[in-house]
Protein backbone atom coordinates (compact mmCIF):
# COMPACT_ATOMS: atom_id res chain seq x y z
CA UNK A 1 -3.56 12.05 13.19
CA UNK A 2 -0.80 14.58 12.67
CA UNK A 3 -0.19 15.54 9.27
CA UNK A 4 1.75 19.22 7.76
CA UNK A 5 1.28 20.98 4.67
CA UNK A 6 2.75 24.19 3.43
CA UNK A 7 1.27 27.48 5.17
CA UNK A 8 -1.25 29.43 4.02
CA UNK A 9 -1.99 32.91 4.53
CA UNK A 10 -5.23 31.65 5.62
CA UNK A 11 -3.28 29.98 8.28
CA UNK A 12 -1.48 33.31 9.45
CA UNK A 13 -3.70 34.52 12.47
CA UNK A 14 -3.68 30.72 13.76
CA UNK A 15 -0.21 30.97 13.18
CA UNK A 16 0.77 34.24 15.53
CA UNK A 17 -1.59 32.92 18.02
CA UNK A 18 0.22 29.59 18.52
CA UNK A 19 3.64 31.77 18.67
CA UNK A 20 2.35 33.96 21.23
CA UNK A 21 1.23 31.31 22.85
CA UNK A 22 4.72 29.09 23.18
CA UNK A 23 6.59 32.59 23.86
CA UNK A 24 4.38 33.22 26.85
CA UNK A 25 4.01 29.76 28.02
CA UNK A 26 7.92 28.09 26.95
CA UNK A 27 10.06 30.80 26.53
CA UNK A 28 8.99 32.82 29.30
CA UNK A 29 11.59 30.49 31.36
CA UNK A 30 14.13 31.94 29.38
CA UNK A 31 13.38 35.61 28.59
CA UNK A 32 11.60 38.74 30.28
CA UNK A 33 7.74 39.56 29.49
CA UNK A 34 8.82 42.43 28.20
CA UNK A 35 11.69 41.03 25.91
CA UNK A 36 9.10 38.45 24.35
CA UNK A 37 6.14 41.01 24.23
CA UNK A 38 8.68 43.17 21.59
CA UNK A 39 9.87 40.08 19.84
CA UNK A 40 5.94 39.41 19.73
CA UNK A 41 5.52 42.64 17.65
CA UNK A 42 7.57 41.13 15.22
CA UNK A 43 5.36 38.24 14.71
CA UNK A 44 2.19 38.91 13.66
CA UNK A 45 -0.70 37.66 10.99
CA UNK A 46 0.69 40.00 8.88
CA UNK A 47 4.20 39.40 9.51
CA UNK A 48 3.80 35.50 8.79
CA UNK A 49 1.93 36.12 5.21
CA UNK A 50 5.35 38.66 4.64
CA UNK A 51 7.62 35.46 5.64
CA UNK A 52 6.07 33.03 3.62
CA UNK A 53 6.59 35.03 0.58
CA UNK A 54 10.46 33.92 0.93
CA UNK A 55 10.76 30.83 2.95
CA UNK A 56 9.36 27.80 3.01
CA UNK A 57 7.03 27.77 5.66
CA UNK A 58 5.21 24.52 6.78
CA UNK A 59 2.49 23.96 9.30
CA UNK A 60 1.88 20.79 11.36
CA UNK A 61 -1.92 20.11 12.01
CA UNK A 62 -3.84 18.04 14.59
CA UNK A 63 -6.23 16.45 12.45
CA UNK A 64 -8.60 15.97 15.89
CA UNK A 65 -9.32 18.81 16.98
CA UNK A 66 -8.41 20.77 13.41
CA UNK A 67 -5.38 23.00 15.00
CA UNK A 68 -2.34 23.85 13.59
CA UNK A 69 0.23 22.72 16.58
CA UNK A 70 3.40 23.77 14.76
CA UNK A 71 4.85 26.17 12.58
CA UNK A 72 8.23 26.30 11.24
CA UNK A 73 10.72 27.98 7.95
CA UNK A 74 13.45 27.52 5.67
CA UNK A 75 15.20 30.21 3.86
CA UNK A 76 18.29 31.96 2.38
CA UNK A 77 20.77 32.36 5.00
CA UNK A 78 21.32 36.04 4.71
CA UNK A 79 20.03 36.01 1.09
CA UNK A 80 22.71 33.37 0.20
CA UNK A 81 21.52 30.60 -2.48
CA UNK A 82 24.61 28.07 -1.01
CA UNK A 83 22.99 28.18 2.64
CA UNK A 84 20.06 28.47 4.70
CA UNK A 85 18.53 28.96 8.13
CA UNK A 86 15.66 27.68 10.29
CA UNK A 87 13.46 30.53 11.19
CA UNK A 88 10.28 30.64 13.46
CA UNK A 89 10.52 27.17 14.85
CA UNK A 90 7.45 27.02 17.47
CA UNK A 91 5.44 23.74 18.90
CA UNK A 92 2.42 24.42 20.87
CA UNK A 93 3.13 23.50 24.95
CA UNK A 94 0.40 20.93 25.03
CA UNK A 95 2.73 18.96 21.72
CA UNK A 96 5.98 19.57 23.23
CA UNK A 97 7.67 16.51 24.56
CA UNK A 98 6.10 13.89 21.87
CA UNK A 99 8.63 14.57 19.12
CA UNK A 100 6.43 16.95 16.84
CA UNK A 101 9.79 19.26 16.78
CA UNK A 102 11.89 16.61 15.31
CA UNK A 103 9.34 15.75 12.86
CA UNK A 104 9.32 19.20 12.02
CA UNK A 105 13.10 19.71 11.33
CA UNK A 106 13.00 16.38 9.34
CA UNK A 107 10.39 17.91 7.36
CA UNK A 108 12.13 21.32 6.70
CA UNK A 109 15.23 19.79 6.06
């Protein structure tokens, strides 16, 4: 069973590992090694707890095998309180394709 809950900072080197993971594995289509590996520094343990302290930051959880499979935020758009943003929106390669994404949106929105 799938099921998401708000993050945890518990949840933060989980977290950066399933990022790294989908930048290396998804987005590496898209961008260089080396463009992801500096984004990467960005997006660390550390970096997540940091995040959470001003968006809303959800995981999605694979109650099977007891991994978090998704990650994804909701904040200020540029610190405005009319608007906001989508930020670190990530689904681990072996969930892509079986609509975990769209459940996340629907869940941030």
């Amino acid at each position: 069973m799938i099921k998401h809950r708000t993050f945890k900072d518990s949840d933060a080197e989980e977290v950066a590992n399933l990022v790294k993971e989908t930048m290396l594995t998804t987005n590496i289509k898209d961008y260089s090694k080396e463009y992801l590996d500096n984004d990467l520094k960005n997006l660390t343990a550390q970096d997540f707890i940091e995040k959470a302290k001003y968006f809303h930051c959800y995981v999605f959880i694979d109650d099977f095998v007891n991994k978090i499979i998704a990650v994804g935020s909701i904040g200020a758009y540029w610190g405005k309180n009319d608007e906001s943003s989508l930020f670190n929106i990530f689904v681990s390669p072996r969930y892509q394709g079986q609509g975990i994404g769209k459940q996340l949106i629907q869940v941030l929105e």
